[in-house]
Protein backbone atom coordinates (compact mmCIF):
# COMPACT_ATOMS: atom_id res chain seq x y z
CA UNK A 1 15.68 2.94 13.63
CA UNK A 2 17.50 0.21 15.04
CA UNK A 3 19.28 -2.89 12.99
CA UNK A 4 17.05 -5.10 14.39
CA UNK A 5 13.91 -3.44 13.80
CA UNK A 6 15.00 -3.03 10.26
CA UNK A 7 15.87 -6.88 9.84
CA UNK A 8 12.50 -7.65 11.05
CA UNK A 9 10.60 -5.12 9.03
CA UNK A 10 12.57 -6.22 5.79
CA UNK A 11 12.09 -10.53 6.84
CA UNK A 12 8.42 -9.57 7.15
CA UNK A 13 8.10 -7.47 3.79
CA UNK A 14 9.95 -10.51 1.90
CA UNK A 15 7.52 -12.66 3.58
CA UNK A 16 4.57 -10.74 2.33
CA UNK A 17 6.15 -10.18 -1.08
CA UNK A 18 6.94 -13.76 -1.88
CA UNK A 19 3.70 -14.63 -0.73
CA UNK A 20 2.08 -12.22 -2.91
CA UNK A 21 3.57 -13.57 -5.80
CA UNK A 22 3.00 -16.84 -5.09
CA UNK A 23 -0.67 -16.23 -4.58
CA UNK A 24 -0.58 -14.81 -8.12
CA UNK A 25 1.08 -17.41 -10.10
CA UNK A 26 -1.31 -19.68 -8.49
CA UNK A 27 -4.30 -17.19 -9.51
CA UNK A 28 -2.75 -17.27 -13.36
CA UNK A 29 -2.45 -20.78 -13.35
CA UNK A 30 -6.40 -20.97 -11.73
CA UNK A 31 -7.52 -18.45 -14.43
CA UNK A 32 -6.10 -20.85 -17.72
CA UNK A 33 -6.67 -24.33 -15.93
CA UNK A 34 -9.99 -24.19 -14.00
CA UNK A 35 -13.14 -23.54 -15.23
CA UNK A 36 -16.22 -21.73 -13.91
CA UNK A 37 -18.75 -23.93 -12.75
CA UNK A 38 -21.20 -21.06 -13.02
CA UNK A 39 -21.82 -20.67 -9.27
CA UNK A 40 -19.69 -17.44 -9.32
CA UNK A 41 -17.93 -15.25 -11.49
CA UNK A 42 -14.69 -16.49 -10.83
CA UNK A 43 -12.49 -15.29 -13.62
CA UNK A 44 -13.48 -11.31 -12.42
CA UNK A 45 -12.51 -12.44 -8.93
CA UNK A 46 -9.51 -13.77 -9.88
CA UNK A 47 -8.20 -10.79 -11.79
CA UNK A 48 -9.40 -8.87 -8.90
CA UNK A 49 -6.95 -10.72 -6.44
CA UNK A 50 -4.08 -10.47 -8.88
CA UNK A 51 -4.64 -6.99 -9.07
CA UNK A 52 -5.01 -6.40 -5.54
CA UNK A 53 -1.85 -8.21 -4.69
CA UNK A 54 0.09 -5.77 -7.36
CA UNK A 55 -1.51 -3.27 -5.21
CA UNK A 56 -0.03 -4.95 -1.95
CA UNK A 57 3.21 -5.40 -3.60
CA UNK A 58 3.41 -1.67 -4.96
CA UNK A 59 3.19 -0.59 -1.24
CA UNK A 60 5.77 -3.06 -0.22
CA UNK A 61 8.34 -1.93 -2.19
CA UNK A 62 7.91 1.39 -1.42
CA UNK A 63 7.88 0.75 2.30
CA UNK A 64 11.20 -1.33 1.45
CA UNK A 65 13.06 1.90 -0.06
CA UNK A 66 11.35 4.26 3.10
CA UNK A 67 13.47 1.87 5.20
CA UNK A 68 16.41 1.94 3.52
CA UNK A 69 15.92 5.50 3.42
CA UNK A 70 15.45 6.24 6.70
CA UNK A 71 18.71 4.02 7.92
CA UNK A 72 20.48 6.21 5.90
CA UNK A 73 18.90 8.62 7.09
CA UNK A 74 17.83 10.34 4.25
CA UNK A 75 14.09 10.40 4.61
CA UNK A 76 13.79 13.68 5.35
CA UNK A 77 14.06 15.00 1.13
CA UNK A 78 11.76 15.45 -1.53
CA UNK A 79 13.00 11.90 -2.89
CA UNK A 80 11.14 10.25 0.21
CA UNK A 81 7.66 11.46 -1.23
CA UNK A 82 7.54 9.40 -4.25
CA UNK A 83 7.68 6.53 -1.88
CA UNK A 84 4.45 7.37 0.40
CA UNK A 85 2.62 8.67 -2.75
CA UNK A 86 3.50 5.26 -4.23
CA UNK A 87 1.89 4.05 -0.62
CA UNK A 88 -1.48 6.41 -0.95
CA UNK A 89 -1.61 5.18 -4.57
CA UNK A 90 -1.40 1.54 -3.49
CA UNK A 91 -4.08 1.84 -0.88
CA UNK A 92 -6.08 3.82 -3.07
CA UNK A 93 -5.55 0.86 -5.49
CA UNK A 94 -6.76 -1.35 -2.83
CA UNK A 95 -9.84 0.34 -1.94
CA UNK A 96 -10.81 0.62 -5.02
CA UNK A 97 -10.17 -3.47 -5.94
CA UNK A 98 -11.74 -4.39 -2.52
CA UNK A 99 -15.00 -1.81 -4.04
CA UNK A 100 -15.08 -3.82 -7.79
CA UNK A 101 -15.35 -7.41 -5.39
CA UNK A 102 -17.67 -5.94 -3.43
CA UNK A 103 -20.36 -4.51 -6.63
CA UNK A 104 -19.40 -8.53 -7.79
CA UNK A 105 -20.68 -9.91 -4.79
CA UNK A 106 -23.69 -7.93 -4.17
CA UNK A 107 -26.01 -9.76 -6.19
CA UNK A 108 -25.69 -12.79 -4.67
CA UNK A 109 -26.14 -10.87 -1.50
CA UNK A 110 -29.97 -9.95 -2.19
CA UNK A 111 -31.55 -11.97 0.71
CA UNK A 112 -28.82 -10.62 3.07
CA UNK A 113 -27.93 -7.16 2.09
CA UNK A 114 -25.74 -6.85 5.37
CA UNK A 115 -22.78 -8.30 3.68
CA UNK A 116 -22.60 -5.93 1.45
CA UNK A 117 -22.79 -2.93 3.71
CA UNK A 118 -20.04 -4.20 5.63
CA UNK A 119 -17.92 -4.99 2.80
CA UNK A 120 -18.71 -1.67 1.38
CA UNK A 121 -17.18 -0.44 4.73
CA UNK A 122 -14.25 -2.00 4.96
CA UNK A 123 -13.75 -0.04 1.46
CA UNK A 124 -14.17 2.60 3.69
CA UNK A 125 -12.08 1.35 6.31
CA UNK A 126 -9.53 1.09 3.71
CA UNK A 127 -9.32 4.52 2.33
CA UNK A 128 -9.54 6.00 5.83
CA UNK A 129 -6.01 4.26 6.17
CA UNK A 130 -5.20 6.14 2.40
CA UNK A 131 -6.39 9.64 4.22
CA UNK A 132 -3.89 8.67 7.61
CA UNK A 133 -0.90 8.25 4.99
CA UNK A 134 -1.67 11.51 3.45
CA UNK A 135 -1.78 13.51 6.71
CA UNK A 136 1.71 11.69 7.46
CA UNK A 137 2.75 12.78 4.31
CA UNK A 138 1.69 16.30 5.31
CA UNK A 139 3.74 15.81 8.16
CA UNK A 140 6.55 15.09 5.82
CA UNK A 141 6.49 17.59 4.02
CA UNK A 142 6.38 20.04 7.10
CA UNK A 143 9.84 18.07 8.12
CA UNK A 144 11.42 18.26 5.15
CA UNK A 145 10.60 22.29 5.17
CA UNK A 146 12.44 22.50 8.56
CA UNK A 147 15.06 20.31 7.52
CA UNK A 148 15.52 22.53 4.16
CA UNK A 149 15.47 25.79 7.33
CA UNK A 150 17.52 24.47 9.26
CA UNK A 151 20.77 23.24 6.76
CA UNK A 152 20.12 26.99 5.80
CA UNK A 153 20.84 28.56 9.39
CA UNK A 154 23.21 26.14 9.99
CA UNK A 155 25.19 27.08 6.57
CA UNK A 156 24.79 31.10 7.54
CA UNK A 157 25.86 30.78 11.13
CA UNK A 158 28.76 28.81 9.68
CA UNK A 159 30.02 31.90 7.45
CA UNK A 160 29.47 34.11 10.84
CA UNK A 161 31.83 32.07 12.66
């Protein structure tokens, strides 16, 4: 991976972090400053979003340290998979916050039952994207087998020559 790619991966994870926790604080501030007017059942969406952003920020991180593992190119090691399991997890996470909004915002969905379905899957949508990160986690682990192999070979060809 090139330095630029990783500059601009890293500028745009920042971006989304910061944002993320700006987002929040405003959320906090929302949840202990403005009331419901009853229309909605804001405080459970709010926590929702807060939680989802942890979720957001959970995978950043992890993508963050991914990166930095893979320009040292150390990716390839068992310490890389508690780094896309964090990722799964935070999707996962996701899914499951973008499912709790979704049961919240059914009932005033009754004369239009659409939006629900569709919300319900893009909840699908988003653990379809959980079940991609596991196979390339599968992947992984296949690489890291070969990896293990071939640092093996290497080390008994060395003692032949």
């Amino acid at each position: 991976m090139g330095k630029l790619t990783v500059r601009a991966l890293r500028a745009v994870l920042l971006v989304v972090l910061v944002g993320t926790v700006l987002v929040q604080v405003l959320m906090v501030w929302a949840l202990a400053t403005d009331p419901e007017d009853g229309s909605l059942p804001l405080t459970p969406l709010r926590l929702l979003t807060i939680l989802g952003l942890v979720s957001a920020q959970v995978a950043v991180v992890c993508v963050w340290r991914l990166v930095a593992m893979v320009r040292r190119g150390t990716v390839f090691s068992h310490a890389a998979f508690r780094y896309v399991d964090g990722v799964i997890g935070s999707i996962v996470g996701a899914a499951l916050v973008w499912f709790a909004v979704t049961a919240i915002n059914a009932p005033g969905q009754r004369e239009d039952p659409g939006v629900t379905v569709i919300m319900a899957g893009i909840g699908l949508a988003i653990l379809g994207v959980a079940l991609v990160v596991l196979v390339l986690r599968m992947l992984l682990v296949q690489a890291v087998a070969r990896d293990v192999e071939a640092t093996r070979m290497r080390a008994e060809l060395d003692e032949v020559i």
